[in-house]
ModelCIF file with pLDDT and N, C-alpha, C, O atoms, coordinates in Angstrom:
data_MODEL
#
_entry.id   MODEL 
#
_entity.id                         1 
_entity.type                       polymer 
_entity.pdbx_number_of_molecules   1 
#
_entity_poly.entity_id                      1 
_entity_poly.type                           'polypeptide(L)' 
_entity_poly.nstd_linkage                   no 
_entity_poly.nstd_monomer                   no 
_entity_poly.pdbx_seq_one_letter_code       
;(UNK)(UNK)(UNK)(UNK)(UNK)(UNK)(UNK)(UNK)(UNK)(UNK)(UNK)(UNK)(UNK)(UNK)(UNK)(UNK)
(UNK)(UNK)(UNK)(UNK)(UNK)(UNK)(UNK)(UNK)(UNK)(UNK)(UNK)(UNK)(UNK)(UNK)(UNK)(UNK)
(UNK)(UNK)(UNK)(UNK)(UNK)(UNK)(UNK)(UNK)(UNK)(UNK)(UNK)(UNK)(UNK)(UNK)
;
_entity_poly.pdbx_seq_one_letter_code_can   XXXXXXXXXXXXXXXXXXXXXXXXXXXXXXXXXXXXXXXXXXXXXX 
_entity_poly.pdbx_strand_id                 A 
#
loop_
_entity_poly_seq.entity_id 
_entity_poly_seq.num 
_entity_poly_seq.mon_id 
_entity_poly_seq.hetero 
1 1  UNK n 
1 2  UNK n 
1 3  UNK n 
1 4  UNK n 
1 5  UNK n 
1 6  UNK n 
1 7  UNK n 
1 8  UNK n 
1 9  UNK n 
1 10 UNK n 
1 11 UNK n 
1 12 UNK n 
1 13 UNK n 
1 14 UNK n 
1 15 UNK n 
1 16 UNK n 
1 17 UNK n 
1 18 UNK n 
1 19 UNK n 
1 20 UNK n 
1 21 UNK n 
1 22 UNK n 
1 23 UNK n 
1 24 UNK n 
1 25 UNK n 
1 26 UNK n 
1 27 UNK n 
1 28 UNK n 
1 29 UNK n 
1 30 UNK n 
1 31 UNK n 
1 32 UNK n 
1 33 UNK n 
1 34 UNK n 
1 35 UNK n 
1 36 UNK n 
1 37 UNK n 
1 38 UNK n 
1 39 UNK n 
1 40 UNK n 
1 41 UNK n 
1 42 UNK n 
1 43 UNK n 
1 44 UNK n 
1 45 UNK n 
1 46 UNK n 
#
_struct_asym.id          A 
_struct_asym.entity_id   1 
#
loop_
_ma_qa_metric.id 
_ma_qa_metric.mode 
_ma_qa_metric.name 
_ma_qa_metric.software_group_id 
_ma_qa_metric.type 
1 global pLDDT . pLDDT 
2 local  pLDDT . pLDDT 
#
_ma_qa_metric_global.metric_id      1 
_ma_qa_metric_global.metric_value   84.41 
_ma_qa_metric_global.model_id       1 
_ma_qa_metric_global.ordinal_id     1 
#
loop_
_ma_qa_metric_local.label_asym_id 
_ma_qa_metric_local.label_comp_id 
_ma_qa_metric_local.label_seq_id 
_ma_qa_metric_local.metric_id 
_ma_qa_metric_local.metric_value 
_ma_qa_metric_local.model_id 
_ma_qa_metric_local.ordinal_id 
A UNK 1  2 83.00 1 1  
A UNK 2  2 86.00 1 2  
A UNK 3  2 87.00 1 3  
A UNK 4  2 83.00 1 4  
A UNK 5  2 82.00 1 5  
A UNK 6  2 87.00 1 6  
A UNK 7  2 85.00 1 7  
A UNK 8  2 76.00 1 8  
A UNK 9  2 78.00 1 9  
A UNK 10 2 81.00 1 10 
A UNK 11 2 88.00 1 11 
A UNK 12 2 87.00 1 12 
A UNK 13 2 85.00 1 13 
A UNK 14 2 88.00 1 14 
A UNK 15 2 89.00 1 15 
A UNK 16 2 87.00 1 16 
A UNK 17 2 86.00 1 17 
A UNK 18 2 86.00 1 18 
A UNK 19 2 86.00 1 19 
A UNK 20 2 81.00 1 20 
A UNK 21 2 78.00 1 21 
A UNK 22 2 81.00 1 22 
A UNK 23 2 73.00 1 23 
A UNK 24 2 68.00 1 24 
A UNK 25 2 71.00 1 25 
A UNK 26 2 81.00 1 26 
A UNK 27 2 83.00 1 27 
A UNK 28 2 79.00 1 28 
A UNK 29 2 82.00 1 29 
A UNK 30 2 88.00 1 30 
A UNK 31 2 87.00 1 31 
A UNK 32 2 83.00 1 32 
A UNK 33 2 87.00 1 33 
A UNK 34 2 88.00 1 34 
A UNK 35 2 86.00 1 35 
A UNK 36 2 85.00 1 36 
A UNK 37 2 86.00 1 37 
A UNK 38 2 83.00 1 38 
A UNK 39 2 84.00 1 39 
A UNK 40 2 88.00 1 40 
A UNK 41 2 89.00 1 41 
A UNK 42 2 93.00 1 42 
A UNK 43 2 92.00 1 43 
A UNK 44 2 93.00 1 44 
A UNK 45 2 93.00 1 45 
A UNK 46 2 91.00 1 46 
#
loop_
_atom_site.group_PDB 
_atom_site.id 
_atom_site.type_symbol 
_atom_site.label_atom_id 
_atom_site.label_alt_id 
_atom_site.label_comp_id 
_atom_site.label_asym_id 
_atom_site.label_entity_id 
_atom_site.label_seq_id 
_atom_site.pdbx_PDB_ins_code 
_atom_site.Cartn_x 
_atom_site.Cartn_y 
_atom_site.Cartn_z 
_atom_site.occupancy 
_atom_site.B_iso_or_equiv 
_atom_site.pdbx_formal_charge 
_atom_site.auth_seq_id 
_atom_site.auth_comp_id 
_atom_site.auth_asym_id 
_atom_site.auth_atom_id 
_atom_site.pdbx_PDB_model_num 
ATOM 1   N N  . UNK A 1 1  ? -96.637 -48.526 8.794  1.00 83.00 ? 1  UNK A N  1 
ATOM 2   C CA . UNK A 1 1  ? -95.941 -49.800 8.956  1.00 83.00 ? 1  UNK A CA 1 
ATOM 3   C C  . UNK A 1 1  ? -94.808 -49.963 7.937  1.00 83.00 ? 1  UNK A C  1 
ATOM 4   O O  . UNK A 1 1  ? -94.046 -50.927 8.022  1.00 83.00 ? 1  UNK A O  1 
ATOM 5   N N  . UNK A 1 2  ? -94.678 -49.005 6.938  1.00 86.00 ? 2  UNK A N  1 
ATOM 6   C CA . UNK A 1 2  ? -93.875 -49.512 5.773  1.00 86.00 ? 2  UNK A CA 1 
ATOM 7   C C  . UNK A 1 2  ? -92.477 -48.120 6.421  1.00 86.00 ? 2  UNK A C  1 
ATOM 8   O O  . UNK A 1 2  ? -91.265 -48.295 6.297  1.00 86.00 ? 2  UNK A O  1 
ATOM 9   N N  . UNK A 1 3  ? -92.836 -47.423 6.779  1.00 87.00 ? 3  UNK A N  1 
ATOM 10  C CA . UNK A 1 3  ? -92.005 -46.880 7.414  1.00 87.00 ? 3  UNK A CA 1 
ATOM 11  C C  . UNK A 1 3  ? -91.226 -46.884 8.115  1.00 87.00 ? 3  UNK A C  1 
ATOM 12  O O  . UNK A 1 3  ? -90.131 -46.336 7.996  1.00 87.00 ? 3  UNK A O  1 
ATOM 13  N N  . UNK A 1 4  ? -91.845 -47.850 9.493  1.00 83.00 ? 4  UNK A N  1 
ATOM 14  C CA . UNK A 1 4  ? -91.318 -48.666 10.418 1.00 83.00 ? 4  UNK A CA 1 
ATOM 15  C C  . UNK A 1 4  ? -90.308 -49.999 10.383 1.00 83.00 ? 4  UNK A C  1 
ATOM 16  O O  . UNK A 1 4  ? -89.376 -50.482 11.028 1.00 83.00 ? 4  UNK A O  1 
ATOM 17  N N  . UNK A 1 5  ? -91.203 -50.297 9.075  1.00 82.00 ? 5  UNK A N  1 
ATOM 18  C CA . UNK A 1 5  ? -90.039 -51.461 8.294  1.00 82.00 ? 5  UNK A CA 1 
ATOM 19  C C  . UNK A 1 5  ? -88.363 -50.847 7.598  1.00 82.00 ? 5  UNK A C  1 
ATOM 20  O O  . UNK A 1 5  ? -87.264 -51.402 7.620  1.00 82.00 ? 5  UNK A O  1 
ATOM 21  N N  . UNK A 1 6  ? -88.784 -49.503 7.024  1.00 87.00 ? 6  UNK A N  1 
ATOM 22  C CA . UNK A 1 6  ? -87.479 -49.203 6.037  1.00 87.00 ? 6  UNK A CA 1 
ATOM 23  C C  . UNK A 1 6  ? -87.025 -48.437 6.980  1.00 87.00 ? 6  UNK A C  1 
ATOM 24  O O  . UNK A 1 6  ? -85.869 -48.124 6.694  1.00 87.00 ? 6  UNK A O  1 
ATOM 25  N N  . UNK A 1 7  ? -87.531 -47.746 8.466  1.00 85.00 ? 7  UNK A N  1 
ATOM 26  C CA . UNK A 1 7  ? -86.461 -47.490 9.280  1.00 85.00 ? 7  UNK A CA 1 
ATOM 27  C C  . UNK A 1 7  ? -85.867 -48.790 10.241 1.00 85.00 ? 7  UNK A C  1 
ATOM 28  O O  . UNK A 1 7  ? -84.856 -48.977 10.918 1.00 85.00 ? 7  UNK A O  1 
ATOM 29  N N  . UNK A 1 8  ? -86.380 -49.118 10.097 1.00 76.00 ? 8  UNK A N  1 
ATOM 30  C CA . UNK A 1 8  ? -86.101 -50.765 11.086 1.00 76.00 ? 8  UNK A CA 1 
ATOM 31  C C  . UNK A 1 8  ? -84.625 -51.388 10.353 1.00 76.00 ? 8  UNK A C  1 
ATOM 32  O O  . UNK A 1 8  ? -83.512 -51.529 10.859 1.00 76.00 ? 8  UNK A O  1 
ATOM 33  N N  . UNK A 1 9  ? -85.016 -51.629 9.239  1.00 78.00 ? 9  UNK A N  1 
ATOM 34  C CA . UNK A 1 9  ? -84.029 -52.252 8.175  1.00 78.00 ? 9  UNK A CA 1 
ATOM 35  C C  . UNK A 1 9  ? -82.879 -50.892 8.418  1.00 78.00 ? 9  UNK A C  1 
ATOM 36  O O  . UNK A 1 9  ? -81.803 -51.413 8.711  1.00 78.00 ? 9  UNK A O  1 
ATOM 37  N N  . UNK A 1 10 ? -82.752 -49.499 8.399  1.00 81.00 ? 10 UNK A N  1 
ATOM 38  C CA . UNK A 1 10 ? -82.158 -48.918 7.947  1.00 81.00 ? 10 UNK A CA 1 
ATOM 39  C C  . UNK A 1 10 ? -82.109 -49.198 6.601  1.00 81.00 ? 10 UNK A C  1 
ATOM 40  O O  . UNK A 1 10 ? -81.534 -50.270 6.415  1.00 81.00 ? 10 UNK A O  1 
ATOM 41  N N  . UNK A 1 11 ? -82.490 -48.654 5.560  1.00 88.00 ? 11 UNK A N  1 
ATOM 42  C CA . UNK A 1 11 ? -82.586 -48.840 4.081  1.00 88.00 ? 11 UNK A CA 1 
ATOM 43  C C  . UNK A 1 11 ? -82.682 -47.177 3.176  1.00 88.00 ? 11 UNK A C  1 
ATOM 44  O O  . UNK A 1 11 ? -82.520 -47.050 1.962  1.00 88.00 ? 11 UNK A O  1 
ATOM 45  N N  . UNK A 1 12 ? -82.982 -46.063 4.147  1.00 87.00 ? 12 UNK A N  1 
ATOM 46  C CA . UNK A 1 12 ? -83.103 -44.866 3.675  1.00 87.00 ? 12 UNK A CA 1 
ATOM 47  C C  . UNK A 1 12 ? -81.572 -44.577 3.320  1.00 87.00 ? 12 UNK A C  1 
ATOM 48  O O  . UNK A 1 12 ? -81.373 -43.663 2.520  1.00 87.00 ? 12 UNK A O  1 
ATOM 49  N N  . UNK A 1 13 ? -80.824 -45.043 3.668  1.00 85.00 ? 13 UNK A N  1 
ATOM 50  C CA . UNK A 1 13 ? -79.333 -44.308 2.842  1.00 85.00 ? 13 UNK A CA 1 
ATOM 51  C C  . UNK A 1 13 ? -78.576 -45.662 1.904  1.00 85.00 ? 13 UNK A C  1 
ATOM 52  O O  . UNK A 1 13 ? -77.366 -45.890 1.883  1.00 85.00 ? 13 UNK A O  1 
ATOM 53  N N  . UNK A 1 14 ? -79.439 -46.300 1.307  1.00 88.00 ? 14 UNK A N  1 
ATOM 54  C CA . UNK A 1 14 ? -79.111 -47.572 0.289  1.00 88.00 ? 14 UNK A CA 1 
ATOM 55  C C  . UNK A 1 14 ? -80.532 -46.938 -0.946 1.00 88.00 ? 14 UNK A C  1 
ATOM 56  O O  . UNK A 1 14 ? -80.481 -47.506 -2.037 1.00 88.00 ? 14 UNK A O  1 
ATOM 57  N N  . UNK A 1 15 ? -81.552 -45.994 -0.814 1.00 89.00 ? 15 UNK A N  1 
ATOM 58  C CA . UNK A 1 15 ? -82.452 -45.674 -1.152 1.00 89.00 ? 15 UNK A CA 1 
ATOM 59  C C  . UNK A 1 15 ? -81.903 -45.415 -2.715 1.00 89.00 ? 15 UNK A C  1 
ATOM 60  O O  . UNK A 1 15 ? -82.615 -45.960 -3.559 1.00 89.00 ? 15 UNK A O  1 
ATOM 61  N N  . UNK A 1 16 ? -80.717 -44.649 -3.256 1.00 87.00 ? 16 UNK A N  1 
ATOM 62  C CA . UNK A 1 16 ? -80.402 -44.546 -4.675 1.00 87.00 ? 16 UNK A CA 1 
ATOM 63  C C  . UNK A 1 16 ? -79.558 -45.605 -5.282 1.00 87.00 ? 16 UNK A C  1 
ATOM 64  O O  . UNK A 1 16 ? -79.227 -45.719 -6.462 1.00 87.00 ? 16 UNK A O  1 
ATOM 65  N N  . UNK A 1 17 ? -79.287 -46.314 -4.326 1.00 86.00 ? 17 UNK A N  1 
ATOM 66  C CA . UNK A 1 17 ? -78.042 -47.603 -4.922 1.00 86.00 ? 17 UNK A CA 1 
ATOM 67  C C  . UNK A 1 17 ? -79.314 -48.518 -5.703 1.00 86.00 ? 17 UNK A C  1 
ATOM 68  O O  . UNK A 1 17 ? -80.518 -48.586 -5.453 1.00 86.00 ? 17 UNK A O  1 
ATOM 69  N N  . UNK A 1 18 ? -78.398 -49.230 -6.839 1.00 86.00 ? 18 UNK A N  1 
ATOM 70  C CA . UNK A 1 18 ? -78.793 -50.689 -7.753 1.00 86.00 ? 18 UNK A CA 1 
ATOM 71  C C  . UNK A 1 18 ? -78.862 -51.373 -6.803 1.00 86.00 ? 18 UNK A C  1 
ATOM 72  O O  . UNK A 1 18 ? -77.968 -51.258 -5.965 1.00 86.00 ? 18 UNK A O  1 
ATOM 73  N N  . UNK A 1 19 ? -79.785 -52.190 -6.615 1.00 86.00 ? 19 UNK A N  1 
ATOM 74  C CA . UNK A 1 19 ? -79.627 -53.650 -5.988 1.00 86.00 ? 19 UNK A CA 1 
ATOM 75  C C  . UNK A 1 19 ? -78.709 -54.110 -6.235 1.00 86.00 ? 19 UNK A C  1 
ATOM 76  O O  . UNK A 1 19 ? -78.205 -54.659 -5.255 1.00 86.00 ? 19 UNK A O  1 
ATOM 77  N N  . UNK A 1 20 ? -77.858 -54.237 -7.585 1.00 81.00 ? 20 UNK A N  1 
ATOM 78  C CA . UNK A 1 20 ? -77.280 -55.123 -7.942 1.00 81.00 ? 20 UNK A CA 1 
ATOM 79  C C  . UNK A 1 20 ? -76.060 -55.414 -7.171 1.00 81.00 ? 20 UNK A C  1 
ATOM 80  O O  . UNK A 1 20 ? -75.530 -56.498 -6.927 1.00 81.00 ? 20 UNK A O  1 
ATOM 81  N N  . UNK A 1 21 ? -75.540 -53.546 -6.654 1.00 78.00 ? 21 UNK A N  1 
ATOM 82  C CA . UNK A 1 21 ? -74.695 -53.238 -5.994 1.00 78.00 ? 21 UNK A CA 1 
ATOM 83  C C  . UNK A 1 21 ? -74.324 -52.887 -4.641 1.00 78.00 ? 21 UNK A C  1 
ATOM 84  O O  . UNK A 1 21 ? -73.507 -52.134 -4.111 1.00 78.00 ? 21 UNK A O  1 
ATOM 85  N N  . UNK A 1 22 ? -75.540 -54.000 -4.141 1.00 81.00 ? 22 UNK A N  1 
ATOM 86  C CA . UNK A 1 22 ? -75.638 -53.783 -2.605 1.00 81.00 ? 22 UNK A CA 1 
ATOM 87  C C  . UNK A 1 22 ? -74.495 -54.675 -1.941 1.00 81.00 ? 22 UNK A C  1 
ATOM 88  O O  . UNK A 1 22 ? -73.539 -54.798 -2.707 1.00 81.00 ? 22 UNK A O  1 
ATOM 89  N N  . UNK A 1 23 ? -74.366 -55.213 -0.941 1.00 73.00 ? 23 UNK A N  1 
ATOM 90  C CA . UNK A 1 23 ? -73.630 -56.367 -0.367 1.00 73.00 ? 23 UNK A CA 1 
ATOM 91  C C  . UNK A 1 23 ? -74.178 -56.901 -0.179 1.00 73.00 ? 23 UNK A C  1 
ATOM 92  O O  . UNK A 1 23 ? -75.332 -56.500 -0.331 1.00 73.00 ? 23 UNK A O  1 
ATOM 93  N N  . UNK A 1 24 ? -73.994 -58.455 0.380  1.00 68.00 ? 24 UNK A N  1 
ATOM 94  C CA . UNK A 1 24 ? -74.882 -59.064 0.214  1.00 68.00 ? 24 UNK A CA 1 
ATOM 95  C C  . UNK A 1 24 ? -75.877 -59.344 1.946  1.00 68.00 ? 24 UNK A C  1 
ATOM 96  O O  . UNK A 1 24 ? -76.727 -60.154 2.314  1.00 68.00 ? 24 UNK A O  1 
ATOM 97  N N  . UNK A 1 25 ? -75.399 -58.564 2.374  1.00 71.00 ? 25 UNK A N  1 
ATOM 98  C CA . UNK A 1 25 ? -76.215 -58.370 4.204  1.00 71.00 ? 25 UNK A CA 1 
ATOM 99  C C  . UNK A 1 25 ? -77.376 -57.339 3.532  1.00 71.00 ? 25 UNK A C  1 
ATOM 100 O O  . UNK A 1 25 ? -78.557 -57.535 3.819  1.00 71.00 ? 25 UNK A O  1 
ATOM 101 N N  . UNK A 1 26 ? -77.006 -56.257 2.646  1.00 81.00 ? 26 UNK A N  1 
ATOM 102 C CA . UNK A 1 26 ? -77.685 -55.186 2.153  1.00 81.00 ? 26 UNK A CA 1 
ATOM 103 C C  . UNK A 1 26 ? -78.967 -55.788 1.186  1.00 81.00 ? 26 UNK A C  1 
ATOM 104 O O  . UNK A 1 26 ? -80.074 -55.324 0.912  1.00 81.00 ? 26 UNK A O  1 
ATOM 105 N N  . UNK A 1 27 ? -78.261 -57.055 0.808  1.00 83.00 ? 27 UNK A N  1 
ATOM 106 C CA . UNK A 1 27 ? -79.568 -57.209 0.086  1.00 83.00 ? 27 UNK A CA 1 
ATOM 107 C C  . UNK A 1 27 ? -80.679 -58.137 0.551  1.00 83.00 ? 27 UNK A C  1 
ATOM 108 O O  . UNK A 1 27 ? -81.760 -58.396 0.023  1.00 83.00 ? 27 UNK A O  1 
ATOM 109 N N  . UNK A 1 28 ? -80.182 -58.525 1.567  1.00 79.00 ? 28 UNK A N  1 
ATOM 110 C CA . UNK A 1 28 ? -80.604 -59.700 2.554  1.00 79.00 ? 28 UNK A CA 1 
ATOM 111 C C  . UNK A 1 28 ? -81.750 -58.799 3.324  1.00 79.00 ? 28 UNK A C  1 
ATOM 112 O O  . UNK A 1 28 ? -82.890 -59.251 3.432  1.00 79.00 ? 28 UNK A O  1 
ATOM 113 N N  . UNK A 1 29 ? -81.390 -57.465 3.871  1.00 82.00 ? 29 UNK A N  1 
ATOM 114 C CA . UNK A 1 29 ? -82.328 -56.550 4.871  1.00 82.00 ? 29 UNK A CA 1 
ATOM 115 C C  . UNK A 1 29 ? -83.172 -56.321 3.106  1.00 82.00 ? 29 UNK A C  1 
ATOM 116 O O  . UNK A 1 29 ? -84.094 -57.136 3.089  1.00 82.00 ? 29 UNK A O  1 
ATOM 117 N N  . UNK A 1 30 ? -83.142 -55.585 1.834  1.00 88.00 ? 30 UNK A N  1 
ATOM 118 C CA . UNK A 1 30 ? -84.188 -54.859 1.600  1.00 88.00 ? 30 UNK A CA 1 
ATOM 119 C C  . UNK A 1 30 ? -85.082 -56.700 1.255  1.00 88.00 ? 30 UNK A C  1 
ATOM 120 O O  . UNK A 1 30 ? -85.580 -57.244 2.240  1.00 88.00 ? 30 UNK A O  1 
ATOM 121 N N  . UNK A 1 31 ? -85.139 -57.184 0.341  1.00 87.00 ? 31 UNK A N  1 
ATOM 122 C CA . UNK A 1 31 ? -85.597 -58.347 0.315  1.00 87.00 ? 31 UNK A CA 1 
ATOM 123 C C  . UNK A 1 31 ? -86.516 -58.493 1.267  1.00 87.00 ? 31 UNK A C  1 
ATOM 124 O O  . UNK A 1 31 ? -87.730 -58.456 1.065  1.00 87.00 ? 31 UNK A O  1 
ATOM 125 N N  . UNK A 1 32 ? -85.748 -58.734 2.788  1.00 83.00 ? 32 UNK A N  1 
ATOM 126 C CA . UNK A 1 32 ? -87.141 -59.521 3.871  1.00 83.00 ? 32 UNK A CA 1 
ATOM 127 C C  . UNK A 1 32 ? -88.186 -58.160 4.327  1.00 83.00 ? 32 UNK A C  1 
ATOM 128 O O  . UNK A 1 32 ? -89.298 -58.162 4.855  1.00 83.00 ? 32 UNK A O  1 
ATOM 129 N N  . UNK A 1 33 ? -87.260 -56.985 3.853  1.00 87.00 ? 33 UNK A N  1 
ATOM 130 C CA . UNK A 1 33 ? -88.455 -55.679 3.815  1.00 87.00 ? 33 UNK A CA 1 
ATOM 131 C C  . UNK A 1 33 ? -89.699 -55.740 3.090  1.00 87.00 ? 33 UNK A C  1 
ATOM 132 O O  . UNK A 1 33 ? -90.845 -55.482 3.460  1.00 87.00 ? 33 UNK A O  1 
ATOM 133 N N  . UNK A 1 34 ? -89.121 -56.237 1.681  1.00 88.00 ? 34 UNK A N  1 
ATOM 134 C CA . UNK A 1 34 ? -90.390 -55.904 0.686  1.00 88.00 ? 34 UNK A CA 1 
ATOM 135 C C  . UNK A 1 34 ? -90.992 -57.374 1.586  1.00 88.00 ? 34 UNK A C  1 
ATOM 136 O O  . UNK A 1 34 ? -91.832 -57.052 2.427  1.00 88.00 ? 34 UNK A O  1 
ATOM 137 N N  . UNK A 1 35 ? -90.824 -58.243 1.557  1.00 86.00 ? 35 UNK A N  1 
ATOM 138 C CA . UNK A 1 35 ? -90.988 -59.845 1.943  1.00 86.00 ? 35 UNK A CA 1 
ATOM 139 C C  . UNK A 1 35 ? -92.214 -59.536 2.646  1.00 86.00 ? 35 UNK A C  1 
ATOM 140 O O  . UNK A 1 35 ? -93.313 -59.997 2.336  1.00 86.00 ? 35 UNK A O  1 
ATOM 141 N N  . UNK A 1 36 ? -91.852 -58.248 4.198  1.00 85.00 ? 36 UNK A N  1 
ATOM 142 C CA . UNK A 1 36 ? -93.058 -57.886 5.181  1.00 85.00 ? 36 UNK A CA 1 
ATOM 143 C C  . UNK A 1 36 ? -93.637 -56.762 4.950  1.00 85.00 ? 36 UNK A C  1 
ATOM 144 O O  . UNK A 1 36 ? -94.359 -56.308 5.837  1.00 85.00 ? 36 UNK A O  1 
ATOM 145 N N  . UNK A 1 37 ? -93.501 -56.165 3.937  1.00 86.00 ? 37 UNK A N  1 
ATOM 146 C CA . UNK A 1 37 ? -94.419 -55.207 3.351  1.00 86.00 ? 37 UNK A CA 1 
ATOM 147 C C  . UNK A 1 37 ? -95.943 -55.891 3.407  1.00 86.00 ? 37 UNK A C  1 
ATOM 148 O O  . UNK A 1 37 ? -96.945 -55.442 3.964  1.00 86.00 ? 37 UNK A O  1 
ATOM 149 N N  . UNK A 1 38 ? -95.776 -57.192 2.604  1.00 83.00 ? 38 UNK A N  1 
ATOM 150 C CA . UNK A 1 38 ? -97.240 -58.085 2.010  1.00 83.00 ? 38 UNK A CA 1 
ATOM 151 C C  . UNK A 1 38 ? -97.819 -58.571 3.597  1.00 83.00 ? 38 UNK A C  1 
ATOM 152 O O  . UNK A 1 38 ? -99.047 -58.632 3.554  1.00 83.00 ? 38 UNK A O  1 
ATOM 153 N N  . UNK A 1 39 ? -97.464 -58.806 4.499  1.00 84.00 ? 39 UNK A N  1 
ATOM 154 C CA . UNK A 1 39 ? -97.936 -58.944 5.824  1.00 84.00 ? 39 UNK A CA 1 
ATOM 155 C C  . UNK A 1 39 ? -98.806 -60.558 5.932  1.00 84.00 ? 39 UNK A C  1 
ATOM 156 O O  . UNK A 1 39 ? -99.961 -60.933 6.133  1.00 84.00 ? 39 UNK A O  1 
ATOM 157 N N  . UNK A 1 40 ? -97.605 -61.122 5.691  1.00 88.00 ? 40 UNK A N  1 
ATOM 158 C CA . UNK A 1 40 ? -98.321 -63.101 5.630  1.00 88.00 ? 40 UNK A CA 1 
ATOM 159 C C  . UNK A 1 40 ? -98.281 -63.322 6.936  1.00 88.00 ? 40 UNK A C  1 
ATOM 160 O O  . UNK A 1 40 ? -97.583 -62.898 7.857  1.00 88.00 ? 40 UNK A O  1 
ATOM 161 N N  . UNK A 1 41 ? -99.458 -64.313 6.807  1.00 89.00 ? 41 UNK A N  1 
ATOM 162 C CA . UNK A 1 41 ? -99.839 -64.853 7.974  1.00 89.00 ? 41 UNK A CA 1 
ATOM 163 C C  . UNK A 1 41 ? -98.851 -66.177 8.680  1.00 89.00 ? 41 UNK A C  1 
ATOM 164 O O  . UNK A 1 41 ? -98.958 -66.822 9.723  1.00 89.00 ? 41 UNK A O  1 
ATOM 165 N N  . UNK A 1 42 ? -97.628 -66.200 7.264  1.00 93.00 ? 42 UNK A N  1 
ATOM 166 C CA . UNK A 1 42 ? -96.549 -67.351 7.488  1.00 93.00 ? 42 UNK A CA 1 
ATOM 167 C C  . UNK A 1 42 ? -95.570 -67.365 6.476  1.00 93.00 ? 42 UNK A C  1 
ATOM 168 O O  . UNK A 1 42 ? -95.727 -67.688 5.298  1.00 93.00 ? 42 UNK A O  1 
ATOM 169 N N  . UNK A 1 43 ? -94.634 -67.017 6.992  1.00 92.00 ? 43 UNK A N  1 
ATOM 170 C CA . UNK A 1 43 ? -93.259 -66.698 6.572  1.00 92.00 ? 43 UNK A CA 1 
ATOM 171 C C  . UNK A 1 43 ? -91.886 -68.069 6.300  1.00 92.00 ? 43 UNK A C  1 
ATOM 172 O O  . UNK A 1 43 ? -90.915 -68.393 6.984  1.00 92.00 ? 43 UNK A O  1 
ATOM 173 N N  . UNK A 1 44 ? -92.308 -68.459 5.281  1.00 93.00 ? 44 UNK A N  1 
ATOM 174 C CA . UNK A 1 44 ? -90.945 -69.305 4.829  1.00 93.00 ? 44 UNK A CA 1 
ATOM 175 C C  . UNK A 1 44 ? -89.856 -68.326 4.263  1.00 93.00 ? 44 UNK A C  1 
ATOM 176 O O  . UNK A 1 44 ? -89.794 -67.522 3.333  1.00 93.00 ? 44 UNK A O  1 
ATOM 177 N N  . UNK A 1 45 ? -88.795 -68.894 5.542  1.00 93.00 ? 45 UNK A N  1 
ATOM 178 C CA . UNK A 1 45 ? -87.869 -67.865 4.624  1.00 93.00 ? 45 UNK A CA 1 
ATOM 179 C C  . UNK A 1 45 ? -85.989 -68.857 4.939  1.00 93.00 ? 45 UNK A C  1 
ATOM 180 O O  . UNK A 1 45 ? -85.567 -69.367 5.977  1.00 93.00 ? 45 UNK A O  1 
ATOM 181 N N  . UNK A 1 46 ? -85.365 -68.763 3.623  1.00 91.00 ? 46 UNK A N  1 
ATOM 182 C CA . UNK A 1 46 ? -84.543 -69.341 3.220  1.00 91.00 ? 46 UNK A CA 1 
ATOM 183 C C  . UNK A 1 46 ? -83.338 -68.821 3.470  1.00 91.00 ? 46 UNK A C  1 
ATOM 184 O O  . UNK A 1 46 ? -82.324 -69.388 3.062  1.00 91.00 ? 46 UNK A O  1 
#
């Protein structure tokens, strides 16, 4: 499932970049990745 997520996102070729230096769509996809990594039963999201 975590696989499915970081190919879903496309995130394998952002894999050596800083966060810091993502854009900000780039940082928007890894974020709600890790977000559904934890697998909540309810998702507030901002």
């Amino acid at each position: 499932e975590i696989k499915e997520l970081v190919t879903l996102f496309g995130l394998e070729n952002l894999f050596d970049r800083h966060p810091h230096d993502l854009s900000g769509g780039e940082i928007q996809k890894v974020a709600l990745a890790c977000l559904l990594f934890t697998d909540p039963s309810v998702l507030l999201i901002d």
